[in-house]
C-alpha atoms as a PDB file:
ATOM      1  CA  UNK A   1      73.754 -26.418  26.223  1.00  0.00           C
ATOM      2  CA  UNK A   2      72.898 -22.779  25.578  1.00  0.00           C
ATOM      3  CA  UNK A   3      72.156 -23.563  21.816  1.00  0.00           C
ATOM      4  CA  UNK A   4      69.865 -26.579  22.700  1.00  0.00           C
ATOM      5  CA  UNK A   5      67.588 -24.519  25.770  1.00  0.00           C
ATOM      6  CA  UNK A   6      67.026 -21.871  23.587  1.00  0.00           C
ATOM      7  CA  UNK A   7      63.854 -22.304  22.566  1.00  0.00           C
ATOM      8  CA  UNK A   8      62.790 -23.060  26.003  1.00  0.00           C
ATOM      9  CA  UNK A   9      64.324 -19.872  27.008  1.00  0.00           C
ATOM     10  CA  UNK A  10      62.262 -18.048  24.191  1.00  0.00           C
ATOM     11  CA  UNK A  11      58.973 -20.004  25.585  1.00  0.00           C
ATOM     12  CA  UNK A  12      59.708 -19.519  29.303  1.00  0.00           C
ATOM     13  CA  UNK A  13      60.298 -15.716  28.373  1.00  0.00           C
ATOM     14  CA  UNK A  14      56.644 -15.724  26.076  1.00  0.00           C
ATOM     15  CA  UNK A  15      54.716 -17.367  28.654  1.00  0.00           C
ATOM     16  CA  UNK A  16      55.662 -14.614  31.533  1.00  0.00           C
ATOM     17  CA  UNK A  17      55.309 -12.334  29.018  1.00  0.00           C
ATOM     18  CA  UNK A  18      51.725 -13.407  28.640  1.00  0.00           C
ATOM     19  CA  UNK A  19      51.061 -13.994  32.007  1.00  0.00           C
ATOM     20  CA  UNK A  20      52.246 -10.162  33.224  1.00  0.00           C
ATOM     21  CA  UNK A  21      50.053  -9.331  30.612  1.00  0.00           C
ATOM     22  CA  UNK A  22      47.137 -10.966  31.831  1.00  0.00           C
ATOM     23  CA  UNK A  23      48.216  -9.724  35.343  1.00  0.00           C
ATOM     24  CA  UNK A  24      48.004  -5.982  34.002  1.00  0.00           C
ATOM     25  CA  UNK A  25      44.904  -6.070  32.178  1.00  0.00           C
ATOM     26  CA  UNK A  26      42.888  -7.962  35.544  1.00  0.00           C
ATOM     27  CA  UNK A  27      44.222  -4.887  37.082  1.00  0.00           C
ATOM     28  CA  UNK A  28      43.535  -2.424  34.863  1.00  0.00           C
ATOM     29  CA  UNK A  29      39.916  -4.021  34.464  1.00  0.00           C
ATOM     30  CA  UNK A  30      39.424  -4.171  39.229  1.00  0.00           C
ATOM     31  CA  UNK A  31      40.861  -0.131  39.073  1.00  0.00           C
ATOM     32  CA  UNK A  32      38.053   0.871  36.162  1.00  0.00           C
ATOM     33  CA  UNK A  33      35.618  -1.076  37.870  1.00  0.00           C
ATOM     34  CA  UNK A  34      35.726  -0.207  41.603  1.00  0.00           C
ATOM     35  CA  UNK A  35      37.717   2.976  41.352  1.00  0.00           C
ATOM     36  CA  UNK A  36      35.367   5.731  43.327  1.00  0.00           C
ATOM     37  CA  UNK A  37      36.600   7.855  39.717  1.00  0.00           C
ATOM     38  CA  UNK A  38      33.752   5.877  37.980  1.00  0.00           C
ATOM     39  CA  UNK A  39      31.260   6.266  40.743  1.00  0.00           C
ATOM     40  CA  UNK A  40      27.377   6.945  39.218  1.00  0.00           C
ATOM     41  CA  UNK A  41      27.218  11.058  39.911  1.00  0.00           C
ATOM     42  CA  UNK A  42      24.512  11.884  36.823  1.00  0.00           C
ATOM     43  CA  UNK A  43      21.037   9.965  35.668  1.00  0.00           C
ATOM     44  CA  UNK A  44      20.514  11.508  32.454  1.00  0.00           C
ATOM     45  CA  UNK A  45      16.635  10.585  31.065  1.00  0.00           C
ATOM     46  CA  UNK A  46      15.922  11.323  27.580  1.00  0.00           C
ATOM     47  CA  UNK A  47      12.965  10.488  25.475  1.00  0.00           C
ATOM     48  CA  UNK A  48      10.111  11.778  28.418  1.00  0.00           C
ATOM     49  CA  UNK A  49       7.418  13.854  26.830  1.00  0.00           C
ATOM     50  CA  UNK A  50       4.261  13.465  29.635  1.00  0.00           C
ATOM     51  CA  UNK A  51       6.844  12.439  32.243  1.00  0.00           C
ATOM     52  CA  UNK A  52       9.110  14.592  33.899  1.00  0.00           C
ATOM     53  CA  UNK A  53      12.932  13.385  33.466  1.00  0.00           C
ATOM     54  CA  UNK A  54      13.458  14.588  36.787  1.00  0.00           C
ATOM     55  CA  UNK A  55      10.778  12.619  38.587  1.00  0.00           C
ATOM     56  CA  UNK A  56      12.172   9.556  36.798  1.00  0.00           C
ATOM     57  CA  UNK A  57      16.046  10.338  37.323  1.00  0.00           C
ATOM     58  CA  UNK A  58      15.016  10.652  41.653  1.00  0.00           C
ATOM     59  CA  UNK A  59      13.371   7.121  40.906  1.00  0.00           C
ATOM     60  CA  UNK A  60      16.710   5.540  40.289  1.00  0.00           C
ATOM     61  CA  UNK A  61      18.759   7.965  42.235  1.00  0.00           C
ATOM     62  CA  UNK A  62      19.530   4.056  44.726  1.00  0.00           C
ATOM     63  CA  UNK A  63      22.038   3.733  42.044  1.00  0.00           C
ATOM     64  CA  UNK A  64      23.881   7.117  42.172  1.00  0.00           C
ATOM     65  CA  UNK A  65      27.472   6.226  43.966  1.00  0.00           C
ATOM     66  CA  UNK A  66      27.690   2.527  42.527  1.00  0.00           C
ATOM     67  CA  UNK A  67      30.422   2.352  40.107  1.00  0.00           C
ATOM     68  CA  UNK A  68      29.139   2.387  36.609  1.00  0.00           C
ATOM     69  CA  UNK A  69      30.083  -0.772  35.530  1.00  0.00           C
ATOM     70  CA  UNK A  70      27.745  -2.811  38.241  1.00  0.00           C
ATOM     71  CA  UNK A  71      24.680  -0.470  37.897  1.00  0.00           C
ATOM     72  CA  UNK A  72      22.584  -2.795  38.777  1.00  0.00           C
ATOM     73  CA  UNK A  73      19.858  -3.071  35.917  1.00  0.00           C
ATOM     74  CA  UNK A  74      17.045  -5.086  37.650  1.00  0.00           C
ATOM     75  CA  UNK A  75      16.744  -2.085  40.200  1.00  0.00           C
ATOM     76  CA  UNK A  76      16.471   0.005  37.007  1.00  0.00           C
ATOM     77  CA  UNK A  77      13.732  -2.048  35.858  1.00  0.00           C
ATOM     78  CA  UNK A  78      11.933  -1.560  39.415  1.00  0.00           C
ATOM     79  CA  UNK A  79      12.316   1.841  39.623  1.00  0.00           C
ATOM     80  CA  UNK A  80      10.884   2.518  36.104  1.00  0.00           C
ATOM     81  CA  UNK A  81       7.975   0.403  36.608  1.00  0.00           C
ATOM     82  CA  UNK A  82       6.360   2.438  38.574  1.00  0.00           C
ATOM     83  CA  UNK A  83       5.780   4.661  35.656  1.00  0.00           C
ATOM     84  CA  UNK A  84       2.588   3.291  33.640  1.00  0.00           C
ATOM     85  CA  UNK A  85       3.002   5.745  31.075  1.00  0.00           C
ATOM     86  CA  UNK A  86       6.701   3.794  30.185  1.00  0.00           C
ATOM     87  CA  UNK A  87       6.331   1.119  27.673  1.00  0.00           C
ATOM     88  CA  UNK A  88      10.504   0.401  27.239  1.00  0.00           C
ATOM     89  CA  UNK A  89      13.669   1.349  28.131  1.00  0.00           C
ATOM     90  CA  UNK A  90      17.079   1.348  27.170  1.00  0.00           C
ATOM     91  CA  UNK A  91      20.819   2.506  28.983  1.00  0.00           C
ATOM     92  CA  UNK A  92      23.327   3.495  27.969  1.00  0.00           C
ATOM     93  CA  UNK A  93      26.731   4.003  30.363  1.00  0.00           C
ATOM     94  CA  UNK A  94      29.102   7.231  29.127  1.00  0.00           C
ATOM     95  CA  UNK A  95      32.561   7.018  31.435  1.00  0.00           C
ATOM     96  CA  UNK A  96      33.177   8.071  33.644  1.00  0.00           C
ATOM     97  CA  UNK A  97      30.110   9.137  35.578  1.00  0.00           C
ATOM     98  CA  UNK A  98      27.008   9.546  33.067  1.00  0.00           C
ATOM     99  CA  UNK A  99      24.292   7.111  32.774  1.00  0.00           C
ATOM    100  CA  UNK A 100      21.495   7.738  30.277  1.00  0.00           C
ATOM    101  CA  UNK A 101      17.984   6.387  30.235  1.00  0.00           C
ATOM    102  CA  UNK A 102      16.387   6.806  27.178  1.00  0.00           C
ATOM    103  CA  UNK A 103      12.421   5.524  27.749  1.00  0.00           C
ATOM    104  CA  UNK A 104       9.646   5.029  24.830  1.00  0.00           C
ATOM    105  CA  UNK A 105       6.070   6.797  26.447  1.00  0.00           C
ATOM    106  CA  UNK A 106       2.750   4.903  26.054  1.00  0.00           C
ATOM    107  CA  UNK A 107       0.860   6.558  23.179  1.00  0.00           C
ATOM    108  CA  UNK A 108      -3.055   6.926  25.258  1.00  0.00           C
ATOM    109  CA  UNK A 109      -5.476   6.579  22.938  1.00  0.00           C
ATOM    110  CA  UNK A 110      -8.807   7.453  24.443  1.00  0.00           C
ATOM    111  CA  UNK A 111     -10.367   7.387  27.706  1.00  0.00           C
ATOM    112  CA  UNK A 112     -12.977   4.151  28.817  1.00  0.00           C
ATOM    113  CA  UNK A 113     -15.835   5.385  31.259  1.00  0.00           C
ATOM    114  CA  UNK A 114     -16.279   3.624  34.545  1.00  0.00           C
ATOM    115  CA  UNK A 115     -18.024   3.653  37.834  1.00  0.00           C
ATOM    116  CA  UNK A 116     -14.806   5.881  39.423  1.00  0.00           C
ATOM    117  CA  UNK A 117     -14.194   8.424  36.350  1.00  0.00           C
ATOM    118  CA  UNK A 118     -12.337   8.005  33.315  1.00  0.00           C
ATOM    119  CA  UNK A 119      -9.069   5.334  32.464  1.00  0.00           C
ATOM    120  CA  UNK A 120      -6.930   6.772  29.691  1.00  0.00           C
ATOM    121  CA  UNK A 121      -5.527   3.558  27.912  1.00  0.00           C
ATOM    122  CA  UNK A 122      -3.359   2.836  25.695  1.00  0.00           C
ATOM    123  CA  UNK A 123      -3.691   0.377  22.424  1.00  0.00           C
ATOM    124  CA  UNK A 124      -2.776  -2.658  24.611  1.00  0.00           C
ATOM    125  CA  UNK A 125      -5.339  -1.324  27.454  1.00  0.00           C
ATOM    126  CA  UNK A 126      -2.512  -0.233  29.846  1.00  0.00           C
ATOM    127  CA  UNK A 127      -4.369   2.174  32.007  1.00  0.00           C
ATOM    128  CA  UNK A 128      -2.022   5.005  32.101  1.00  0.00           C
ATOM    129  CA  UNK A 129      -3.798   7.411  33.790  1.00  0.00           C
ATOM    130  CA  UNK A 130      -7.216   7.745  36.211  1.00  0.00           C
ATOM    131  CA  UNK A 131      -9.598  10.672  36.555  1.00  0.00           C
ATOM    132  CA  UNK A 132     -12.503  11.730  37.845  1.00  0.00           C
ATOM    133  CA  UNK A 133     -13.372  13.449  34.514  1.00  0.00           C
ATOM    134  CA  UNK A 134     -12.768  13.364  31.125  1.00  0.00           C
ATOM    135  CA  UNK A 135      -9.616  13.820  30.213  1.00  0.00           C
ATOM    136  CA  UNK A 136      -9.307  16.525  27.592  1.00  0.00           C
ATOM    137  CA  UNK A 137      -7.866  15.979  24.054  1.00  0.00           C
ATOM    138  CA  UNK A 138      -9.388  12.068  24.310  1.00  0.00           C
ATOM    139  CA  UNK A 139     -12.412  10.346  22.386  1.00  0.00           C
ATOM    140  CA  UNK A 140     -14.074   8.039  24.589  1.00  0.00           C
ATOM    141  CA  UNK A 141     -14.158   4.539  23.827  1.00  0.00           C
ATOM    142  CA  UNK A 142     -16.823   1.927  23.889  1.00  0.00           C
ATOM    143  CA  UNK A 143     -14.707  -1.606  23.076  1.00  0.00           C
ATOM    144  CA  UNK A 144     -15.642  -4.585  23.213  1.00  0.00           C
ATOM    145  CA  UNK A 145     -13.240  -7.102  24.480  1.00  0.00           C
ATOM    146  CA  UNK A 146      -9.544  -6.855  23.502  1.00  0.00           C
ATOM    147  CA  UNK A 147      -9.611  -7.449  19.771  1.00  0.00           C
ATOM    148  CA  UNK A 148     -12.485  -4.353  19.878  1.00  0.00           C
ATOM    149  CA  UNK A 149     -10.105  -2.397  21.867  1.00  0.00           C
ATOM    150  CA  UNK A 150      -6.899  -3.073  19.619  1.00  0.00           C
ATOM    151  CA  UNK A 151      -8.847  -2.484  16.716  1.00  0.00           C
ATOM    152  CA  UNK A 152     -10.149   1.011  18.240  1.00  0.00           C
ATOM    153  CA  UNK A 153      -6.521   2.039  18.695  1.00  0.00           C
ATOM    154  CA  UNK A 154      -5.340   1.199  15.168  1.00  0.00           C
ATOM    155  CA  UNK A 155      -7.971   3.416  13.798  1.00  0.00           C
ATOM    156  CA  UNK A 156      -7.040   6.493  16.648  1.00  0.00           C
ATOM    157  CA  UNK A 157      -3.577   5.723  15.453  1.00  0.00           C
ATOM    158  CA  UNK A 158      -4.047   6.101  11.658  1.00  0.00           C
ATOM    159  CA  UNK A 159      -6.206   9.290  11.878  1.00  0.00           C
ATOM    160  CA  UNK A 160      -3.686  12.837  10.870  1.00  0.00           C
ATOM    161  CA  UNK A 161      -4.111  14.813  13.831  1.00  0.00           C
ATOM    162  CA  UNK A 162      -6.312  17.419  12.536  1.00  0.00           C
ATOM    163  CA  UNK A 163      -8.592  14.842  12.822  1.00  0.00           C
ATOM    164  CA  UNK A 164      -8.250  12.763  15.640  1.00  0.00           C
ATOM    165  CA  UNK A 165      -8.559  16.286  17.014  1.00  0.00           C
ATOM    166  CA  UNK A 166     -11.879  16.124  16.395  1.00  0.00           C
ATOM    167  CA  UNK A 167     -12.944  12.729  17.734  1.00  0.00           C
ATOM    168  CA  UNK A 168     -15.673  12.621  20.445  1.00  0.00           C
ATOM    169  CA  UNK A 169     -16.586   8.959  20.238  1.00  0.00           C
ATOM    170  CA  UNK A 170     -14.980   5.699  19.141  1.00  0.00           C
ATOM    171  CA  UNK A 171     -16.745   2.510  19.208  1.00  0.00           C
ATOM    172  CA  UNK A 172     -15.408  -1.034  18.130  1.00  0.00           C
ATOM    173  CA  UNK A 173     -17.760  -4.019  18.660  1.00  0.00           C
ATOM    174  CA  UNK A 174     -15.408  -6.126  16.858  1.00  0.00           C
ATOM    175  CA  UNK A 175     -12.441  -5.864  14.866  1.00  0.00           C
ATOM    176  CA  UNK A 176     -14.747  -5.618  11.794  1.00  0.00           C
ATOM    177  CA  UNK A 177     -16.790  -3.280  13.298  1.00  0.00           C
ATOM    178  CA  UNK A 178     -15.711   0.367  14.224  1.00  0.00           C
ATOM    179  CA  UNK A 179     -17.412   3.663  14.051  1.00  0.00           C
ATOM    180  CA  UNK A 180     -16.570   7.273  14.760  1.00  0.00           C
ATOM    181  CA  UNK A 181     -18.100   9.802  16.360  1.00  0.00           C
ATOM    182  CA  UNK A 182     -16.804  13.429  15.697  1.00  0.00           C
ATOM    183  CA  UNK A 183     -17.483  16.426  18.214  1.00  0.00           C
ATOM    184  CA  UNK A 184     -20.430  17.811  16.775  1.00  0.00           C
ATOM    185  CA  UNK A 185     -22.275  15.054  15.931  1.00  0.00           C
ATOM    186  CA  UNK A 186     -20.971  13.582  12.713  1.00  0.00           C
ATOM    187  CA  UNK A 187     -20.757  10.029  11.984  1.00  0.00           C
ATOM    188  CA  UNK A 188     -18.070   7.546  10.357  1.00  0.00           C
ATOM    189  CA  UNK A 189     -18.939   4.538   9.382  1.00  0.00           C
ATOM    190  CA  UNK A 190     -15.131   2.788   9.020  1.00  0.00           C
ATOM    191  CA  UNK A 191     -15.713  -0.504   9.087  1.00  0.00           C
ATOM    192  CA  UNK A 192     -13.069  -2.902   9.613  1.00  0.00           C
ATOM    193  CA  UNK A 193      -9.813  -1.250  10.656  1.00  0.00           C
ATOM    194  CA  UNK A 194      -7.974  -2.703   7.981  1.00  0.00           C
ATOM    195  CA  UNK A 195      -6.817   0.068   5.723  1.00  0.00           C
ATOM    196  CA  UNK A 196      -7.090   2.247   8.465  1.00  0.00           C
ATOM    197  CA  UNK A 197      -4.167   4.319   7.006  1.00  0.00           C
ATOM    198  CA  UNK A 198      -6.090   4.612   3.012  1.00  0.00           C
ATOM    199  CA  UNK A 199      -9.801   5.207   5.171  1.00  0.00           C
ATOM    200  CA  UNK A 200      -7.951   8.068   7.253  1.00  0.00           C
ATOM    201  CA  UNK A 201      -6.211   9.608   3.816  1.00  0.00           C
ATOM    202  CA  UNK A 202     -10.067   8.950   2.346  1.00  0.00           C
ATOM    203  CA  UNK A 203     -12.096  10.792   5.025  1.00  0.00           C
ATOM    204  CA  UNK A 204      -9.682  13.355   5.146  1.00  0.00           C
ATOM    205  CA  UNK A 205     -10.506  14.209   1.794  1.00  0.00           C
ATOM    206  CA  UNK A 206     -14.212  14.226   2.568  1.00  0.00           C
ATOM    207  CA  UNK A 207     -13.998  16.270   5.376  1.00  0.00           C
ATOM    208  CA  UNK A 208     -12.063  18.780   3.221  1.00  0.00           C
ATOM    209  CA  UNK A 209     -14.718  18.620   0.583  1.00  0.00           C
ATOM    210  CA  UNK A 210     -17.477  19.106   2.811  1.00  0.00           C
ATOM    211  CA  UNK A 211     -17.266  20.219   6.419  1.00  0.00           C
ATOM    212  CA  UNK A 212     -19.033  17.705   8.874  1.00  0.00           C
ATOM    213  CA  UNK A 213     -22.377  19.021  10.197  1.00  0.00           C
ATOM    214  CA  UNK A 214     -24.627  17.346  13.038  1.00  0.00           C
ATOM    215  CA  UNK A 215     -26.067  15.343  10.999  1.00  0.00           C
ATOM    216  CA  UNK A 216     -23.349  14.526   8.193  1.00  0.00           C
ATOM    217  CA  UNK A 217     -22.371  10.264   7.834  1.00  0.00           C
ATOM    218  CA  UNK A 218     -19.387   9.765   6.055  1.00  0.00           C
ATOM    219  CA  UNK A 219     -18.850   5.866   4.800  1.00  0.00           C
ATOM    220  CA  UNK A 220     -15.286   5.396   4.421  1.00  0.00           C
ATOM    221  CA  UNK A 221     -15.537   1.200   4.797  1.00  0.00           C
ATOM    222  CA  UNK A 222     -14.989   1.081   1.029  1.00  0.00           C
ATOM    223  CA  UNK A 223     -12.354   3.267   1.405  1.00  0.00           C
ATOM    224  CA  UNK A 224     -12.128   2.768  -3.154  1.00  0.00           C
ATOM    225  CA  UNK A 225     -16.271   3.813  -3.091  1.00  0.00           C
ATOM    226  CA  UNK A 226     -17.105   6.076  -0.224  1.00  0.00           C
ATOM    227  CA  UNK A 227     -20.124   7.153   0.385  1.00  0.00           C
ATOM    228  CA  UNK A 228     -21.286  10.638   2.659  1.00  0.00           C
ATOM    229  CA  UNK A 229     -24.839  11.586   3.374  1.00  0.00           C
END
């Protein structure tokens, strides 16, 4: 009888095997979970460059105490979106008590005039920021619709900084349509903002081989033929 159970003693014997296994791993999994050892303690932002990390850190601080498995990321995604100047964020959990926010900042791109002050926007038109006056270190823009506006920001975005340093004015009546005024008075005529990157590399050049003055046009919407005058 012994000789013919045997392999039913050898299943019996893998299946609790299994099972205790099973048993210890559910348990293993409940004590990591809920033990008060992996209890939120630190909020660790990274990425912030206008933001301070600590402003956004006390913004989630709801979650400090819940055990780091269960953060809860919804109330994350509340507490960061009071933040205009946040475009995206990611977490990351380090055991036992660390969890790190790393956020991507809204690149402003100029500032549109209106009856209160001044909206710094971004690309997309996300106002990130309202004054009363100008805010320093931004052209103004004069868009027209959203395709004006996108097309504004694609030519902000290609300019080397030295330049868009130097921007006063930027106006887009269309995407085919976009002109620059620097502080001083000089014009550019860019054109579409395709090429943006080759007309920013092109007036560069001009500018290097003669200085704007007040009354200086430089014609980079050929960026292969440019013209200044």
């Amino acid at each position: 009888m012994r000789r013919f159970t045997r392999h039913l003693r050898r299943r019996r014997a893998a299946w609790l095997t299994g099972i205790g296994a099973v048993l210890a791993l559910a348990l293993f999994v409940a004590v990591g979970t809920f033990s008060p050892l992996m209890a939120l303690t630190t909020i660790q932002v990274e990425g912030t460059n206008r933001l301070a990390a600590d402003e956004v850190a006390t913004a989630l601080g709801g979650q400090i105490g819940t055990p780091l498995p269960l953060v809860d990321q919804g109330a994350i995604h509340d507490g960061l979106a009071g933040f205009a100047l946040i475009q995206s964020f990611s977490t990351e959990s380090r055991p036992p008590n660390t969890l790190v926010v790393r956020v991507v900042e809204r690149d402003p791109i100029g500032a549109v005039a209106g009856e209160g002050g001044f909206a710094l926007v971004d690309p997309a038109g996300v106002v990130i920021q309202t004054t009363p006056e100008r805010p320093p270190g931004f052209p103004i823009l004069e868009a027209v619709g959203d395709d004006g506006l996108a097309a504004a920001g694609s030519v902000v975005q290609a300019l080397p900084a030295e330049i868009r340093a130097q921007l006063d004015v930027v106006r887009a009546a269309s995407t085919d349509d976009v002109s620059l005024v620097l502080a001083g008075g000089a014009g550019v005529a860019w054109g579409s903002a395709e090429e943006s990157t080759l007309k920013a590399l092109v007036l560069g050049k001009l500018m290097a081989a003669a200085p704007p003055g007040p009354s200086t046009v430089y014609d980079v919407s050929s960026p292969a033929s440019p013209v200044m005058r």
